[in-house]
PDB file of N, CA and C in Angstrom:
ATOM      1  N   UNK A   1      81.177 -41.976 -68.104  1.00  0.00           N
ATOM      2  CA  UNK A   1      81.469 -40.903 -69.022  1.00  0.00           C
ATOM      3  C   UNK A   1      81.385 -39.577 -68.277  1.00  0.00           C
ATOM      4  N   UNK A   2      81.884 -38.848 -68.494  1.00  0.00           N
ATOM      5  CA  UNK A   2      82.504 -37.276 -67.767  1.00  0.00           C
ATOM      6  C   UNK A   2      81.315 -36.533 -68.164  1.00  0.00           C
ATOM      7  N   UNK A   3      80.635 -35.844 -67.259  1.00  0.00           N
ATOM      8  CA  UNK A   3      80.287 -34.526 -68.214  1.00  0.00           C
ATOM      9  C   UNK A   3      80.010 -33.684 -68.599  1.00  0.00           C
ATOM     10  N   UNK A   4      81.061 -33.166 -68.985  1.00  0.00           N
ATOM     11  CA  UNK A   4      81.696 -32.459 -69.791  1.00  0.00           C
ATOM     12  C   UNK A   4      81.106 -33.559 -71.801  1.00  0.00           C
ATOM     13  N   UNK A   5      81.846 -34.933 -71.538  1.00  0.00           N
ATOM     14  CA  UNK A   5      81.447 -35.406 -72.803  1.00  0.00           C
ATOM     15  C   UNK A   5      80.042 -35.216 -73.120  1.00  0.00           C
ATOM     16  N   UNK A   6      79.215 -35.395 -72.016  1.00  0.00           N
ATOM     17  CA  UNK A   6      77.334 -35.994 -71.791  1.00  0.00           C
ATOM     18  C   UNK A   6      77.031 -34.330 -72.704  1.00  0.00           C
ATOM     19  N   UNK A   7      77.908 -33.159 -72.074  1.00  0.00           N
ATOM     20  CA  UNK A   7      77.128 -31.730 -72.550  1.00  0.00           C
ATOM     21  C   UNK A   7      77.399 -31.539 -73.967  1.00  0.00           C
ATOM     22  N   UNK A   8      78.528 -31.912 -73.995  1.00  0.00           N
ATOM     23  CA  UNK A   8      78.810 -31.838 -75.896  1.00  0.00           C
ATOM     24  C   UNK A   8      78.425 -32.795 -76.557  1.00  0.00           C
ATOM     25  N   UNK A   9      77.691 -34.101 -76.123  1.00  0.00           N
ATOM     26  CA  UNK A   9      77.207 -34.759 -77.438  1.00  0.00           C
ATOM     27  C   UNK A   9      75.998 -34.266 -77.285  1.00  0.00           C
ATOM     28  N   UNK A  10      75.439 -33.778 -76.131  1.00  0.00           N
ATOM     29  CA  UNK A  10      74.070 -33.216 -76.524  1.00  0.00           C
ATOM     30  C   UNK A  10      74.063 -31.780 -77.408  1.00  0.00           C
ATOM     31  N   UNK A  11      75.308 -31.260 -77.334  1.00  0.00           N
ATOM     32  CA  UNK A  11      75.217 -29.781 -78.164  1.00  0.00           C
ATOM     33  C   UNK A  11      75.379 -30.513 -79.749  1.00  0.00           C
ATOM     34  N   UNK A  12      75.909 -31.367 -79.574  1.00  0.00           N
ATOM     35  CA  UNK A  12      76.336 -32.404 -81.061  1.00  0.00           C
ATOM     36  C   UNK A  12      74.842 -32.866 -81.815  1.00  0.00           C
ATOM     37  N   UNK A  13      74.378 -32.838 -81.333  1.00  0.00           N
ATOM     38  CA  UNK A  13      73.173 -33.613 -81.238  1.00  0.00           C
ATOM     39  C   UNK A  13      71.635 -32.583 -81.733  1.00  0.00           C
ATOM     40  N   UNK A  14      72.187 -31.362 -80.665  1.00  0.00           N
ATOM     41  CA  UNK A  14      71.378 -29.993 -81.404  1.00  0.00           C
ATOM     42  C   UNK A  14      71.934 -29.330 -82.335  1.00  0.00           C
ATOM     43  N   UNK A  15      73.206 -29.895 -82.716  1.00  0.00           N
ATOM     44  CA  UNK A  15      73.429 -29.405 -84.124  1.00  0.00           C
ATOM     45  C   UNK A  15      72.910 -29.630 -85.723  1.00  0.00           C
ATOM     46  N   UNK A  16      73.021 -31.076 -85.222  1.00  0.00           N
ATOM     47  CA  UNK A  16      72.947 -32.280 -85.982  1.00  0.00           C
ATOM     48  C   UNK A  16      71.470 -31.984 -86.725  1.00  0.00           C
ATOM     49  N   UNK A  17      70.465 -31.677 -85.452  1.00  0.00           N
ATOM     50  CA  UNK A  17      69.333 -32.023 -85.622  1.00  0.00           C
ATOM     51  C   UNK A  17      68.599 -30.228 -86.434  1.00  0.00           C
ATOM     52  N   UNK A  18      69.422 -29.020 -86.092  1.00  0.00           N
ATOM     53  CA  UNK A  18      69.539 -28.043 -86.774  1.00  0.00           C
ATOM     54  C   UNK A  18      70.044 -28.001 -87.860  1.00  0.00           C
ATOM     55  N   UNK A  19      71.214 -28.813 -88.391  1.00  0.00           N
ATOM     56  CA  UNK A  19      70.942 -28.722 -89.842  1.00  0.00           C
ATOM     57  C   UNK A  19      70.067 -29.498 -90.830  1.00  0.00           C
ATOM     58  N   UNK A  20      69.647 -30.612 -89.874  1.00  0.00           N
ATOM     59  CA  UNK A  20      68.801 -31.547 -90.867  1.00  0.00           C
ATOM     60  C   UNK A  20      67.443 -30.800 -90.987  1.00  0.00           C
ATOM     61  N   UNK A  21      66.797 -29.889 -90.231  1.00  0.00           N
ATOM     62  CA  UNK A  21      66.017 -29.201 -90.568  1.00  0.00           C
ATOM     63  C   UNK A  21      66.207 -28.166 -91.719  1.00  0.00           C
ATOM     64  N   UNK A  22      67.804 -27.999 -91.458  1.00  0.00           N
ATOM     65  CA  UNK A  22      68.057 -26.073 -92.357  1.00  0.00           C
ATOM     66  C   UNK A  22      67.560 -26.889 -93.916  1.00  0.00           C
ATOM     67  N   UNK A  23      68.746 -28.203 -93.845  1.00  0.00           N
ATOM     68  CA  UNK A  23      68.585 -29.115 -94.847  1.00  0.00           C
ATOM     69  C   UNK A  23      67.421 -29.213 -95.809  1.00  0.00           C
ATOM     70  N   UNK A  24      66.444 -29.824 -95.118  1.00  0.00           N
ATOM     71  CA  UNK A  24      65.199 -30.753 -95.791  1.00  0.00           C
ATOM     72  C   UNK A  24      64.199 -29.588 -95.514  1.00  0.00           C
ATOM     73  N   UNK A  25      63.690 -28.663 -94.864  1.00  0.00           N
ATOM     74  CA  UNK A  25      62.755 -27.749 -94.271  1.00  0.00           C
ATOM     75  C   UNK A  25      63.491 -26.336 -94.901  1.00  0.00           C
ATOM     76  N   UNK A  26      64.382 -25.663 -95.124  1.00  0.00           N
ATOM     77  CA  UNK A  26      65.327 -24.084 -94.584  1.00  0.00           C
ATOM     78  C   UNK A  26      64.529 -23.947 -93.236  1.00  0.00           C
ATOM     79  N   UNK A  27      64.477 -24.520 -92.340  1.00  0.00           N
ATOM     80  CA  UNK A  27      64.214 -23.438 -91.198  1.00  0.00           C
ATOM     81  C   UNK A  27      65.569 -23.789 -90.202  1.00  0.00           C
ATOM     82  N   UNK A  28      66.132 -22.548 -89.571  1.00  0.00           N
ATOM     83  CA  UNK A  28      66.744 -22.745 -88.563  1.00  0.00           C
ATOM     84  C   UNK A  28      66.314 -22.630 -87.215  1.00  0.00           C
ATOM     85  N   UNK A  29      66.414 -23.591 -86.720  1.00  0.00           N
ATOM     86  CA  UNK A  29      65.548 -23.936 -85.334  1.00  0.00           C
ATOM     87  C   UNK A  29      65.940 -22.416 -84.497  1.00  0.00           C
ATOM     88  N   UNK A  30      67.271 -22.715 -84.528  1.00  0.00           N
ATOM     89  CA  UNK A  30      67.935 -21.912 -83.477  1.00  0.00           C
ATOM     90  C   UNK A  30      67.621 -20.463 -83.469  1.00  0.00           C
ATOM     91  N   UNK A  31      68.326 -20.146 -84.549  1.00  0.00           N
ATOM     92  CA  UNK A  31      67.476 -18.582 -85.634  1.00  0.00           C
ATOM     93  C   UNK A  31      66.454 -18.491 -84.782  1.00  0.00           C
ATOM     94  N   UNK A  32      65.345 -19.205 -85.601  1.00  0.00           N
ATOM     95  CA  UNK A  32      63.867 -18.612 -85.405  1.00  0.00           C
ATOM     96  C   UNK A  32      63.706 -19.046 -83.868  1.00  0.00           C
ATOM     97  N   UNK A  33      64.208 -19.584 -82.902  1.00  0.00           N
ATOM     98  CA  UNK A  33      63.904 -19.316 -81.250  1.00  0.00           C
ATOM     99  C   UNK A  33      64.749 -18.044 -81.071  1.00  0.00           C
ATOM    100  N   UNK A  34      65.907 -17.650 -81.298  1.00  0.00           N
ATOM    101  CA  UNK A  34      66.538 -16.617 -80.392  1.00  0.00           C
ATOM    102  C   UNK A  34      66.693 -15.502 -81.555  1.00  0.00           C
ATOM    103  N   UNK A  35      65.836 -14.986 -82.286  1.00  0.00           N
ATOM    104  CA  UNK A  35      65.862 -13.594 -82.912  1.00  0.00           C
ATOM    105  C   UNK A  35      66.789 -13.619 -84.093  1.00  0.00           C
ATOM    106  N   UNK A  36      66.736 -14.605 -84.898  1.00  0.00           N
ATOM    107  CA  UNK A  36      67.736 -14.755 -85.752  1.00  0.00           C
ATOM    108  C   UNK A  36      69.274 -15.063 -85.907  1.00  0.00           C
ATOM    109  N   UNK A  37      70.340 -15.398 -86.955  1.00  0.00           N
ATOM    110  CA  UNK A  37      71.496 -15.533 -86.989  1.00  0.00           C
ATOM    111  C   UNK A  37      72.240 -14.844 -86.177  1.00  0.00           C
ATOM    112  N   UNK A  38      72.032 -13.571 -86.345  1.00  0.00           N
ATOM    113  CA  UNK A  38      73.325 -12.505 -85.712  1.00  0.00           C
ATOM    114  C   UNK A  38      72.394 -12.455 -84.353  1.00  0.00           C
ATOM    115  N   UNK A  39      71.938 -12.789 -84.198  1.00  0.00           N
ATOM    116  CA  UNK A  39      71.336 -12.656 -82.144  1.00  0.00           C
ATOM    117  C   UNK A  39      72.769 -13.167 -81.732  1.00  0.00           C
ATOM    118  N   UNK A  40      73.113 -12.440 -80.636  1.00  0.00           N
ATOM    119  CA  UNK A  40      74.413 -12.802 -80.212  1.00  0.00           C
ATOM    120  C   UNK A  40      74.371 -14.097 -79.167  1.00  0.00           C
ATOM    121  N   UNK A  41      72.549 -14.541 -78.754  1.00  0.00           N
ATOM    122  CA  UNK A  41      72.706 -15.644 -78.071  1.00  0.00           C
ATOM    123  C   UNK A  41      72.755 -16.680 -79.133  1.00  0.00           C
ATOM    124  N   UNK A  42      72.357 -16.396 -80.211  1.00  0.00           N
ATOM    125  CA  UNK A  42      72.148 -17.723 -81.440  1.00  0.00           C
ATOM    126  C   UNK A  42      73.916 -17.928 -81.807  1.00  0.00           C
ATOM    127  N   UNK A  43      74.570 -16.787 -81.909  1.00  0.00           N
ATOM    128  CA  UNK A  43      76.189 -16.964 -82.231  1.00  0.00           C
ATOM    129  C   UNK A  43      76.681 -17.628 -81.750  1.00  0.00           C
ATOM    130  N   UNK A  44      76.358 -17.416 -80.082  1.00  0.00           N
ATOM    131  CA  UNK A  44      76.674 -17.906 -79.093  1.00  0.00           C
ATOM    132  C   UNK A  44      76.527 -19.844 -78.643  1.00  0.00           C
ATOM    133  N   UNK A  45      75.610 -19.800 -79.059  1.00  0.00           N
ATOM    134  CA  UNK A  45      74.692 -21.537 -79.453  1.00  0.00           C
ATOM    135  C   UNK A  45      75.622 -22.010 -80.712  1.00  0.00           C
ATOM    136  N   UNK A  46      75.729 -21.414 -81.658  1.00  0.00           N
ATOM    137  CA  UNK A  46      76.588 -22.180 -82.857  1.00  0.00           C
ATOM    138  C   UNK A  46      77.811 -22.320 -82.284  1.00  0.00           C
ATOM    139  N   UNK A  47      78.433 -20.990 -82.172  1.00  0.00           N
ATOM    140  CA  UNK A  47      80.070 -21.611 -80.985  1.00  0.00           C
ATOM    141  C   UNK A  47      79.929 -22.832 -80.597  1.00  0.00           C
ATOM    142  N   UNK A  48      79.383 -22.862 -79.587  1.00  0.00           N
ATOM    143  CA  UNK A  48      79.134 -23.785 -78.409  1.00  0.00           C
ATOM    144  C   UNK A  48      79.473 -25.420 -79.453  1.00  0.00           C
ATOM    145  N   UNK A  49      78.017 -25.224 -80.090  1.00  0.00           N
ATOM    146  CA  UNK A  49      78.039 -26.391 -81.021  1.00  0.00           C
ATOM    147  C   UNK A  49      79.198 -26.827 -81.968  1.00  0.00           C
ATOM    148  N   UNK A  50      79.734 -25.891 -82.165  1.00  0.00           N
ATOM    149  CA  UNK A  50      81.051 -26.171 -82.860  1.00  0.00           C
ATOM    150  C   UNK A  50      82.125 -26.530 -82.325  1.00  0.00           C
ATOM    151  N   UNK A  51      82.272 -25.972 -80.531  1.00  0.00           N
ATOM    152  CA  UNK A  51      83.527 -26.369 -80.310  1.00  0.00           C
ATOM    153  C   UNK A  51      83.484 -27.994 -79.380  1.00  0.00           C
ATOM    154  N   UNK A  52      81.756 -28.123 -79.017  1.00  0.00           N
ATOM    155  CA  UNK A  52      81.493 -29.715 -78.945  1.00  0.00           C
ATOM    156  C   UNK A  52      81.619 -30.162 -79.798  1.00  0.00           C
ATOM    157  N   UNK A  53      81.854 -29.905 -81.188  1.00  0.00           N
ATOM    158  CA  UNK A  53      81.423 -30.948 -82.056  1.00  0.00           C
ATOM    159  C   UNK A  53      83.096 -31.077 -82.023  1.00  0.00           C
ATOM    160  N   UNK A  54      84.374 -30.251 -81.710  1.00  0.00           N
ATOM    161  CA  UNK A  54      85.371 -30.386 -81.637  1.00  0.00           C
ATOM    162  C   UNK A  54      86.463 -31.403 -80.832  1.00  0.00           C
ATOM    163  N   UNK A  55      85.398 -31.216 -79.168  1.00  0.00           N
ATOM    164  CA  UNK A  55      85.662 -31.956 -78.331  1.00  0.00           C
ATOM    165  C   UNK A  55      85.274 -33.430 -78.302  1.00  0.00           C
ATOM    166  N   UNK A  56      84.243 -33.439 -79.155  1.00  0.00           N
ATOM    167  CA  UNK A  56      83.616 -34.833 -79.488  1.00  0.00           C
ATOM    168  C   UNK A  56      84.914 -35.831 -80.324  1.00  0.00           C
ATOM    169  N   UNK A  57      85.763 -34.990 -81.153  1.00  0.00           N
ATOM    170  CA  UNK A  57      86.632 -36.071 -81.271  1.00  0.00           C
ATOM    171  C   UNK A  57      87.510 -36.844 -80.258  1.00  0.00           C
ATOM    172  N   UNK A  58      87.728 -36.508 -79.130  1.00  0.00           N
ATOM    173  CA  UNK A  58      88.228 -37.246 -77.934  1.00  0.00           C
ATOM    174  C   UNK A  58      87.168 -38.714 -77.490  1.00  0.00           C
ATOM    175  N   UNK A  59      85.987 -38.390 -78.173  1.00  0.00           N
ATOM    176  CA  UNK A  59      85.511 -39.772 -78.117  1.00  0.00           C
ATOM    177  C   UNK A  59      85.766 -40.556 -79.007  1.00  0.00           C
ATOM    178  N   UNK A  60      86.420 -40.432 -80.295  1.00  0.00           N
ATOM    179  CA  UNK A  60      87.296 -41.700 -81.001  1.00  0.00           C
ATOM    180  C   UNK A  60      88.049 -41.983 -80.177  1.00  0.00           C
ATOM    181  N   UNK A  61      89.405 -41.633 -79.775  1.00  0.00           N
ATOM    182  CA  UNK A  61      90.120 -41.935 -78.249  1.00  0.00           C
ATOM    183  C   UNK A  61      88.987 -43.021 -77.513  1.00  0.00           C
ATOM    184  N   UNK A  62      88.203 -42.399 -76.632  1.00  0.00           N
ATOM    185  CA  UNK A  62      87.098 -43.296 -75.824  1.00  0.00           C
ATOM    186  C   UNK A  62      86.965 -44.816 -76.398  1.00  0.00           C
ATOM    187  N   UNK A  63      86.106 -44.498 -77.372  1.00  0.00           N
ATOM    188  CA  UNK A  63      85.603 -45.631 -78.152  1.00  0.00           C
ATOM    189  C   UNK A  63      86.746 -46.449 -78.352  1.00  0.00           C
ATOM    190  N   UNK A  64      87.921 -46.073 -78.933  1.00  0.00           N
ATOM    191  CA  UNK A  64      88.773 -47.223 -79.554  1.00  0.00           C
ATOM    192  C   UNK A  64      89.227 -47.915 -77.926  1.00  0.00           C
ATOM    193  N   UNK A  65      89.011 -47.235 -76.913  1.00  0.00           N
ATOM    194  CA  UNK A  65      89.809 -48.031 -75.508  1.00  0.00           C
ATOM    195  C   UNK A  65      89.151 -48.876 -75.329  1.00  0.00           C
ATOM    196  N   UNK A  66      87.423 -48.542 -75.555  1.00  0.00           N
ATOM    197  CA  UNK A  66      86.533 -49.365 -74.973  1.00  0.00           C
ATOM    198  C   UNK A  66      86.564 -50.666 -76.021  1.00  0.00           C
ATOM    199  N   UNK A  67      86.747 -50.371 -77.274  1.00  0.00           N
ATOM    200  CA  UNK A  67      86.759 -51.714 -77.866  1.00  0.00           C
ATOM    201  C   UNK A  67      88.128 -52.392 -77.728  1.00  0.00           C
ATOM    202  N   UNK A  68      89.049 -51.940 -77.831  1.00  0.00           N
ATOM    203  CA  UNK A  68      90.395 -52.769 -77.456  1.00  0.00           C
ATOM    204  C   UNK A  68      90.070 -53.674 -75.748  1.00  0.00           C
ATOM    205  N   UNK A  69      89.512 -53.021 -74.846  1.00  0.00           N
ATOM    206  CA  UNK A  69      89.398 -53.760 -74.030  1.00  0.00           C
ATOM    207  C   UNK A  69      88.200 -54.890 -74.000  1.00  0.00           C
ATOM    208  N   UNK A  70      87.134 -54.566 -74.378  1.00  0.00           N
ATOM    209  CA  UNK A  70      86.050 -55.916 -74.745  1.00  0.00           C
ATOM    210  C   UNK A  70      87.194 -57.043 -75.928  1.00  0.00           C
ATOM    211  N   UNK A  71      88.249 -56.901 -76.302  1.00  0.00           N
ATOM    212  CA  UNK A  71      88.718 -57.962 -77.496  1.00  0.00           C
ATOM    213  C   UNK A  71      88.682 -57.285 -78.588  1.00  0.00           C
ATOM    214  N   UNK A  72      87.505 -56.296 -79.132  1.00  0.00           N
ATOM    215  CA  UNK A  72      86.811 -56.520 -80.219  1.00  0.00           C
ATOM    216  C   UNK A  72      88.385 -55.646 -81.573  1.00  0.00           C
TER     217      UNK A  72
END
């Protein structure tokens, strides 16, 4: 795996795990480490996370090769 994929499922992954907090808790992880929403490094972190979570669809692509080639 490339990565490039390895960095965006981990930004996928700190997303994931930031809203299940905003979710069940309201706290935003991210927020409350870098000075709140509009901190331009926290903007900067949601981007990020958003446009992995974008690139992450190229792993349906992935996945379906890898199972067409096992048979499955």
């Amino acid at each position: 795996m490339r990565v490039v994929h390895w960095i965006a499922l981990v930004l996928v992954i700190v997303g994931a795990l930031n809203w299940g907090m905003i979710g069940f808790f309201q706290i935003d992880v991210i927020a409350s480490i870098f000075g709140g929403q509009a901190a331009a490094i926290s903007r900067i972190i949601y981007a990020l996370v958003g446009l992995a979570g974008i690139w992450c669809f190229s792993l349906f692509k992935f996945l379906a090769c890898c199972d067409i080639k096992k048979g499955k």
